[in-house]
C-alpha atoms as a PDB file:
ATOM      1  CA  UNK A   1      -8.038  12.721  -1.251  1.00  0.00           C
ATOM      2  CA  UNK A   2      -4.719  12.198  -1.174  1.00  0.00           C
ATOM      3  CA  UNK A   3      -4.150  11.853   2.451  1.00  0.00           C
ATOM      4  CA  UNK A   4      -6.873   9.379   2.307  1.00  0.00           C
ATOM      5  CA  UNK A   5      -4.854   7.609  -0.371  1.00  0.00           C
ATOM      6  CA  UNK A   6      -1.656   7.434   1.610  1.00  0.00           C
ATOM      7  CA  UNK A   7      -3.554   6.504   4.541  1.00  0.00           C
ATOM      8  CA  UNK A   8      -4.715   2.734   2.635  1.00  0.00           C
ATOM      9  CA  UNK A   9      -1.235   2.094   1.302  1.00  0.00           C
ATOM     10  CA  UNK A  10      -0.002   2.316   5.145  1.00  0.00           C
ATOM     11  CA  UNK A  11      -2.929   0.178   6.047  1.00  0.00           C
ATOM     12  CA  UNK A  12      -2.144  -2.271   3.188  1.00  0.00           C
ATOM     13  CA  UNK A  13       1.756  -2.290   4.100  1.00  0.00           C
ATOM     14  CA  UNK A  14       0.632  -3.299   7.368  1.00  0.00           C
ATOM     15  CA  UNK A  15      -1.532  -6.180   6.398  1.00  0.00           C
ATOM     16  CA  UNK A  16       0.597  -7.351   3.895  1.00  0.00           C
ATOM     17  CA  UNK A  17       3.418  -7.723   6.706  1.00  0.00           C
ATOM     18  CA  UNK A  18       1.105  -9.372   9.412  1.00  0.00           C
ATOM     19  CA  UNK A  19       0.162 -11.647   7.080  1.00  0.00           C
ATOM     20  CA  UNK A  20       3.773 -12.397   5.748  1.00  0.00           C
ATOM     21  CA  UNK A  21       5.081 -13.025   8.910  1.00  0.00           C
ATOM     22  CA  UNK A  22       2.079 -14.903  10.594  1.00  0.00           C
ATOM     23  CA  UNK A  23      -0.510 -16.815   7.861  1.00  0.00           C
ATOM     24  CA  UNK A  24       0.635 -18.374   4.866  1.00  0.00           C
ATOM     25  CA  UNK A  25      -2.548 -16.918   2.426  1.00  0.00           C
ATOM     26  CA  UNK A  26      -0.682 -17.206  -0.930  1.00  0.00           C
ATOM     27  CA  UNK A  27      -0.995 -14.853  -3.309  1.00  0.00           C
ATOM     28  CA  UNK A  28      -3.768 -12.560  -1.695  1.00  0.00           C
ATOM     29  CA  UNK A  29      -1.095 -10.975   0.355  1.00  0.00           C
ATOM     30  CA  UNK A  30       1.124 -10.211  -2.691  1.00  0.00           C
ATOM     31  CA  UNK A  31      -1.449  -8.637  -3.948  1.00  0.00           C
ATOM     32  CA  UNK A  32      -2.101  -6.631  -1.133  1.00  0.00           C
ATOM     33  CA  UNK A  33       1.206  -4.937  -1.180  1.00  0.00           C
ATOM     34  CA  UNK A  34       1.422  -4.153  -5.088  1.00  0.00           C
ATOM     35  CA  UNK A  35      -2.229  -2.084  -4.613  1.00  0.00           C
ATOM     36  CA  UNK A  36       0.042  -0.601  -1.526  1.00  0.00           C
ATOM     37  CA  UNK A  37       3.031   0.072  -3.855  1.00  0.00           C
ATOM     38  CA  UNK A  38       1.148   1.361  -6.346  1.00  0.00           C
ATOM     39  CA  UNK A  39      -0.707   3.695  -3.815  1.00  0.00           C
ATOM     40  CA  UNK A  40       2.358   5.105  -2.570  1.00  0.00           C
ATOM     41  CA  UNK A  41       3.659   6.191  -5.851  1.00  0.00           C
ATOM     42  CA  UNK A  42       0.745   7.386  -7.176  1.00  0.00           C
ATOM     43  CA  UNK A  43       0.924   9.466  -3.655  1.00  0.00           C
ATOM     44  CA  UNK A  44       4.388  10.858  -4.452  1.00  0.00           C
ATOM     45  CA  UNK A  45       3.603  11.138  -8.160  1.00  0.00           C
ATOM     46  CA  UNK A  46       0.872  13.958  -7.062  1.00  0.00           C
ATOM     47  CA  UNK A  47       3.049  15.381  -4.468  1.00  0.00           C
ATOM     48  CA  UNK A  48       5.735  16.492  -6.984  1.00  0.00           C
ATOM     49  CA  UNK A  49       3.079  18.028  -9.097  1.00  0.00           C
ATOM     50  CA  UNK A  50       1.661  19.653  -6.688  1.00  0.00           C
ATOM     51  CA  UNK A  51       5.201  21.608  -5.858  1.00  0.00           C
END
């Protein structure tokens, strides 16, 4: 599950910067990278517990 996780936050990071640097959407692809931000740290969150 948490790969899985990880994996969408990279896939969101990657979005988010394609559509940065090429479209002008607005505020769809700010969202895009908080839910990626947010992934991440919930990723290393449940990392450190796990150790």
């Amino acid at each position: 599950m948490g790969n899985l996780l990880y994996i969408v936050a990279v896939i969101l990071i990657i979005v988010w910067a394609i559509g940065f640097f090429a479209y002008s959407t607005g505020g769809i692809i700010h969202i895009l990278l908080v839910i990626a931000i947010i992934a991440i740290i919930i990723r290393l969150l449940q990392g450190r517990r796990a150790l």
